[in-house]
Protein backbone atom coordinates (compact mmCIF):
# COMPACT_ATOMS: atom_id res chain seq x y z
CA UNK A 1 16.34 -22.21 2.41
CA UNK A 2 17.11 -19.37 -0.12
CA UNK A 3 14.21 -18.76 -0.81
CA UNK A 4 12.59 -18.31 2.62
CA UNK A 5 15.79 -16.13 4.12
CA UNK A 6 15.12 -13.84 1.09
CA UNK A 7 11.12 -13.65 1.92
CA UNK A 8 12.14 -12.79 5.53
CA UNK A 9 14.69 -10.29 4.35
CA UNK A 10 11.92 -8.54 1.92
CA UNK A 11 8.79 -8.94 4.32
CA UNK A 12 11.27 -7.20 7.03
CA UNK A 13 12.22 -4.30 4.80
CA UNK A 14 8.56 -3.79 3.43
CA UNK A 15 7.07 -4.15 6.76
CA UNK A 16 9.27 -0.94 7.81
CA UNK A 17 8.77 0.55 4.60
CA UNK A 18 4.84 0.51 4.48
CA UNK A 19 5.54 1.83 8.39
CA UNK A 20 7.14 4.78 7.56
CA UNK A 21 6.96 6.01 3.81
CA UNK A 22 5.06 3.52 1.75
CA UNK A 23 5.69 1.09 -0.92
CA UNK A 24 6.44 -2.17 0.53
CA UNK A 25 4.34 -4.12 -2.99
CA UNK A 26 7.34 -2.75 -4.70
CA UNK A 27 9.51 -5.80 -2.66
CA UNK A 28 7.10 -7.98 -1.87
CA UNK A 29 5.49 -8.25 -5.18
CA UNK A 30 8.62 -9.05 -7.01
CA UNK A 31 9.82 -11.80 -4.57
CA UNK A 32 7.03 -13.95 -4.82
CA UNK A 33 6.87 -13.97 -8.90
CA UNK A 34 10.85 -14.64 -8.20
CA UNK A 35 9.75 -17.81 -5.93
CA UNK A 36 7.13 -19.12 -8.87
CA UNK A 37 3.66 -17.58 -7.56
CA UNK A 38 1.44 -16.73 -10.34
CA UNK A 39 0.81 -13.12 -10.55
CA UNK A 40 -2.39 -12.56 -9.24
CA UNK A 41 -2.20 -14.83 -6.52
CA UNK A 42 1.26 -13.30 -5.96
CA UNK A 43 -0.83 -9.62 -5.57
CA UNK A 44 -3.09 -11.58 -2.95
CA UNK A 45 -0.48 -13.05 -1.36
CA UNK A 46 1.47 -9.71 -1.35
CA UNK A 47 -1.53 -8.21 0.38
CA UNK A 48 -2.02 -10.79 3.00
CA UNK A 49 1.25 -11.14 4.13
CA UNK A 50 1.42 -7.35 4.34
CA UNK A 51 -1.66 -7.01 6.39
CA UNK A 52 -0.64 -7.93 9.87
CA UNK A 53 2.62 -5.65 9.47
CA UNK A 54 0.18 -2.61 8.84
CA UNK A 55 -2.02 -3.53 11.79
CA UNK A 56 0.83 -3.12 14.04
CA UNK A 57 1.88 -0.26 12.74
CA UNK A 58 -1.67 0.88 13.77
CA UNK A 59 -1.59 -0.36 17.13
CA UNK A 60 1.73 1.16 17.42
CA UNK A 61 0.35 4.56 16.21
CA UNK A 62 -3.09 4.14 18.06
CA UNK A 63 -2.62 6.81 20.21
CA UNK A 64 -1.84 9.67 17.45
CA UNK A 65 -5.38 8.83 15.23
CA UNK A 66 -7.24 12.12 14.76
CA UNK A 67 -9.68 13.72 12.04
CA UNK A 68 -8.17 14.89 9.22
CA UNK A 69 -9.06 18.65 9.14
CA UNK A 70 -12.79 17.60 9.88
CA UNK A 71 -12.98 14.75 8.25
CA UNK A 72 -14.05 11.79 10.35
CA UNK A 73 -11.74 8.81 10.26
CA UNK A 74 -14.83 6.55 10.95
CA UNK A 75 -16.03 8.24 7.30
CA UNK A 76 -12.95 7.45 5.76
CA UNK A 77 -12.81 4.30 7.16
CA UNK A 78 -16.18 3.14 6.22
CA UNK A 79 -15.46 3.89 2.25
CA UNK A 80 -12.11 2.28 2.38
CA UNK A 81 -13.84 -0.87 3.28
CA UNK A 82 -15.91 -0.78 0.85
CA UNK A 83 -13.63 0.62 -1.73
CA UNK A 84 -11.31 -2.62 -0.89
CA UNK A 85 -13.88 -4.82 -1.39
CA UNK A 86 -15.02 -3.83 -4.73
CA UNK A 87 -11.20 -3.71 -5.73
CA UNK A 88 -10.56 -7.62 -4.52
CA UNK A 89 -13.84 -8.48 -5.95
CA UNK A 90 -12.64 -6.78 -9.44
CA UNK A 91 -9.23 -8.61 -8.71
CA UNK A 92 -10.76 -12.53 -8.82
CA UNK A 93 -12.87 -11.50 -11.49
CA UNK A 94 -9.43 -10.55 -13.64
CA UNK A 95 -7.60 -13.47 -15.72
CA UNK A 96 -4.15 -14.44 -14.84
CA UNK A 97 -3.13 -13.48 -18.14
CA UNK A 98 -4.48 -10.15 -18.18
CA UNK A 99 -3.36 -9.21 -14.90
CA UNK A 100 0.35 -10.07 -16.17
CA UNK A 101 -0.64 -7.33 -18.99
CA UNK A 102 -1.78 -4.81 -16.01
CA UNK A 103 1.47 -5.25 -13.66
CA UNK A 104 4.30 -3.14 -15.44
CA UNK A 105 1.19 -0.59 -15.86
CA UNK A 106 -0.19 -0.91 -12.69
CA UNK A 107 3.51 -0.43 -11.05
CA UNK A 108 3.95 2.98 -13.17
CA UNK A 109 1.10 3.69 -11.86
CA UNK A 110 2.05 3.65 -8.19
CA UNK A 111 5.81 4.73 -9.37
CA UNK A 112 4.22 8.27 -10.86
CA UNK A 113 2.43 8.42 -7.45
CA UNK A 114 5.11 7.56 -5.54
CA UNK A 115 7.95 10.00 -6.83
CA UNK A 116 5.56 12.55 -7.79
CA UNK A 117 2.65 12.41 -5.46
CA UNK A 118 3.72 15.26 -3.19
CA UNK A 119 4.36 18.19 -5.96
CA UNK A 120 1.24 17.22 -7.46
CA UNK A 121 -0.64 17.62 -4.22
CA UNK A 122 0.94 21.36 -4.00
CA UNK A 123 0.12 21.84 -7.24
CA UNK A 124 -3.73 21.16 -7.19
CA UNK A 125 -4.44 22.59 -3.79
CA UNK A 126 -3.42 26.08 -5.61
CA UNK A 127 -5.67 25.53 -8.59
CA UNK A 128 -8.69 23.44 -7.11
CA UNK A 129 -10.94 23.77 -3.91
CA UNK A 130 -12.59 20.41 -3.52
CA UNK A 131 -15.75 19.57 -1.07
CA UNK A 132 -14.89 16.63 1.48
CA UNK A 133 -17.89 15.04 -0.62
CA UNK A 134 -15.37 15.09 -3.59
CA UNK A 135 -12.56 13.76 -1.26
CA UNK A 136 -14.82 10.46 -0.42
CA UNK A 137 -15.27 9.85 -3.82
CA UNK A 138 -11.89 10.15 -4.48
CA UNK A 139 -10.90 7.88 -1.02
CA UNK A 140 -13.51 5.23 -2.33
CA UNK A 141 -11.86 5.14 -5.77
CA UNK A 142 -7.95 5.00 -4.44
CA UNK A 143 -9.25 2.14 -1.77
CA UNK A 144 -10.69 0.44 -4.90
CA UNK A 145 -7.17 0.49 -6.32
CA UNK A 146 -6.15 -0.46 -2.90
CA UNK A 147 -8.30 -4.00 -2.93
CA UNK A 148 -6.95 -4.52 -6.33
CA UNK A 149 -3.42 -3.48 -6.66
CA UNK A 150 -2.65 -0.95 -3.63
CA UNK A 151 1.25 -0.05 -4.40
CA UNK A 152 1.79 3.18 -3.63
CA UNK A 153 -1.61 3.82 -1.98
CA UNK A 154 -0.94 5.28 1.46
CA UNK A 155 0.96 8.08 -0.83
CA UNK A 156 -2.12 8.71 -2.98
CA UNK A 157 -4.14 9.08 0.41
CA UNK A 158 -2.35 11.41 1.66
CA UNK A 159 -2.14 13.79 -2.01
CA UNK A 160 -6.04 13.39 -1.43
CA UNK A 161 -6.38 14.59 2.32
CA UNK A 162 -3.67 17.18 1.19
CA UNK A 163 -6.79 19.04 -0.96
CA UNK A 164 -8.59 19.63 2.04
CA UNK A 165 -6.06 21.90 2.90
CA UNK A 166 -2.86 22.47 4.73
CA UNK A 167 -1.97 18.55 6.76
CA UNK A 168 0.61 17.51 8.44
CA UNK A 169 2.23 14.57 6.53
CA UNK A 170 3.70 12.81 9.86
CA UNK A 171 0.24 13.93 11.82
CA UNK A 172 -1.40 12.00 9.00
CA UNK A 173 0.43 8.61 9.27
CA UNK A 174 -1.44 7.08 11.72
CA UNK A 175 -4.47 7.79 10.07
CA UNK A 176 -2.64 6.69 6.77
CA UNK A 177 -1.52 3.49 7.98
CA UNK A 178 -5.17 2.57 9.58
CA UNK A 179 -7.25 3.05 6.37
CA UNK A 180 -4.80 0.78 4.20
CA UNK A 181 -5.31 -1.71 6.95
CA UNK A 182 -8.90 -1.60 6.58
CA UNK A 183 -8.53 -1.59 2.80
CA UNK A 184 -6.18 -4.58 3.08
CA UNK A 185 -8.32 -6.48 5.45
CA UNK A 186 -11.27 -6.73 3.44
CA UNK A 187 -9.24 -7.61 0.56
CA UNK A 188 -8.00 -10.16 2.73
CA UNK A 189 -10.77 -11.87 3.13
CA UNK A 190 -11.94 -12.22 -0.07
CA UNK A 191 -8.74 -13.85 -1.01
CA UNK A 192 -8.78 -16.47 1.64
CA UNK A 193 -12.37 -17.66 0.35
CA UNK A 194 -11.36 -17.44 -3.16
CA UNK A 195 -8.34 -19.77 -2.43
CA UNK A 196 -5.59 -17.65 -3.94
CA UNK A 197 -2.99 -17.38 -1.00
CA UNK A 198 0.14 -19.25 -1.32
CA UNK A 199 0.63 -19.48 2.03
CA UNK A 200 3.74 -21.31 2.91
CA UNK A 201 5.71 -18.09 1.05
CA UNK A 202 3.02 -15.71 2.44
CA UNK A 203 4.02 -16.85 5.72
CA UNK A 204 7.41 -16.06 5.59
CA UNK A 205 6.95 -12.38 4.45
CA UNK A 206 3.94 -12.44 7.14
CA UNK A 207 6.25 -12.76 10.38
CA UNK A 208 8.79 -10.56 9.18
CA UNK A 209 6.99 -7.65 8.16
CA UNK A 210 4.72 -7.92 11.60
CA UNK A 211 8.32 -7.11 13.25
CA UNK A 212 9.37 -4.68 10.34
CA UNK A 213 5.92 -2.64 10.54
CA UNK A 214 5.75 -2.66 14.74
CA UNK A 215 10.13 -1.70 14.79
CA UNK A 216 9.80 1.00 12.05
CA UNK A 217 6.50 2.63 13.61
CA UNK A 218 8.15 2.66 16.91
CA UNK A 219 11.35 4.51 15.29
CA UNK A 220 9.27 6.62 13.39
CA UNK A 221 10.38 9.80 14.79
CA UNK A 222 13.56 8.58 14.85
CA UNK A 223 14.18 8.12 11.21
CA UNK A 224 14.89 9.99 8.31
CA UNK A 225 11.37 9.70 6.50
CA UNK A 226 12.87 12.04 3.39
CA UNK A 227 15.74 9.51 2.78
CA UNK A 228 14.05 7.07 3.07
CA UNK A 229 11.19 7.61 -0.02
CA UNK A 230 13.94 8.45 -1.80
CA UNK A 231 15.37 4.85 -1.54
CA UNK A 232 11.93 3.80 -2.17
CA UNK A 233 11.39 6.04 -5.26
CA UNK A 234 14.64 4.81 -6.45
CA UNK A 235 13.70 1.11 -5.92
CA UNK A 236 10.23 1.47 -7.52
CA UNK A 237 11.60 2.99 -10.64
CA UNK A 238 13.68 0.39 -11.00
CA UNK A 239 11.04 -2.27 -10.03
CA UNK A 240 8.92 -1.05 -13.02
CA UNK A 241 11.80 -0.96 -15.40
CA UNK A 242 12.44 -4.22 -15.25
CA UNK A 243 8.94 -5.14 -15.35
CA UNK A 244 8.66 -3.54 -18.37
CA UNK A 245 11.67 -5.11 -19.86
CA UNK A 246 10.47 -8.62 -18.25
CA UNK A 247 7.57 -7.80 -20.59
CA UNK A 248 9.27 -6.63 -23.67
């Protein structure tokens, strides 16, 4: 009973957290090693229990989903699918043991990107002036990362549009929130064939982040989005510290 109040608790808060700013692996992820899940089926699990909070925080936002300074979103979307489904297939191809050598990486990884995603973003747009061609390719490698890992993804995204110019970070959330969908979704399936979803845990975080990802989308305007990445930069820092030391 434990177990399952704290999966509810941390599909809730991730649920609003992948609404609004991001990083809801950085919960999930953790609870399910904590409940005994191996670690790559804990990832799939992670990603399939996440999935039907970020579709309705889509359906939520479906009436703000525009272009992205000319960009189509059905272009995006297209090489997000595909991006996610070379990541998942890359995910069941990678040993258990490995991919328990990857995680404290992986989670720096989407820390860095996290904390520092922004001011990096400012920083390139002054020096570089990439082609949208360019921004695919960089879109179909972050949704490969997506399919695979994905924390801190929706962040990345946005760094990327950022290069196209001057965008509106809440403008872009909608748009945000419907690509990681799609690059969750394929993933999803891939890990339903393959057989690695626990589901009776993945269930528990599934309901609760549905209502965490729908409540937080709604309050969106509502909430303090700054204050809020800062909790979750503060929690992922200290998510990948202890992986580390887990690991030492």
């Amino acid at each position: 009973m434990n177990t399952f109040v704290l999966l509810c608790l941390a599909g809730t808060l991730a649920g609003a957290m992948n609404a609004v700013a991001g990083g809801g692996s950085f919960v999930t992820l953790p609870v399910l090693l904590w409940a005994g899940v191996p670690s790559a089926c804990a990832n799939a699990s992670s990603t399939v229990a996440l999935l039907p909070g970020s579709l309705a925080s889509t359906w939520a936002y479906r009436d703000d989903l525009t272009s992205l300074n000319g960009l189509p979103l059905r272009t995006l979307l297209v090489t997000s699918v595909a991006g996610g489904l070379v990541g998942a297939v890359l995910l069941l191809r990678t040993p258990s043991r490995a991919f328990d050598a990857f995680i404290p990486w992986l989670l720096l990884l989407a820390t860095v990107a996290f904390v520092a995603g922004p001011s990096v973003g400012k920083w390139v747009r002054r020096h570089v002036q990439p082609r949208p061609r360019g921004v695919l390719a960089t879109q179909f490698v972050l949704a490969i990362y997506g399919g695979y890992f994905g924390g801190a993804v929706g962040i990345m995204m946005m760094a990327v549009w950022g290069l196209l110019g001057a965008v509106d970070l809440r403008a872009a959330t909608p748009a945000k929130t419907l690509l990681v969908a799609a690059t969750n979704a394929v993933a999803v399936v891939c890990f339903i064939v393959a057989d690695k979803v626990w589901w009776p845990q993945t269930l528990a975080l599934l309901g609760s982040s549905v209502m965490g990802g729908y409540g937080a989308a709604r309050l969106a305007r509502r909430l303090d989005a700054r204050g809020l990445r800062r909790c979750v930069s503060a929690l992922s820092i200290l998510v990948t510290l202890a992986f580390f030391l887990r690991h030492a």
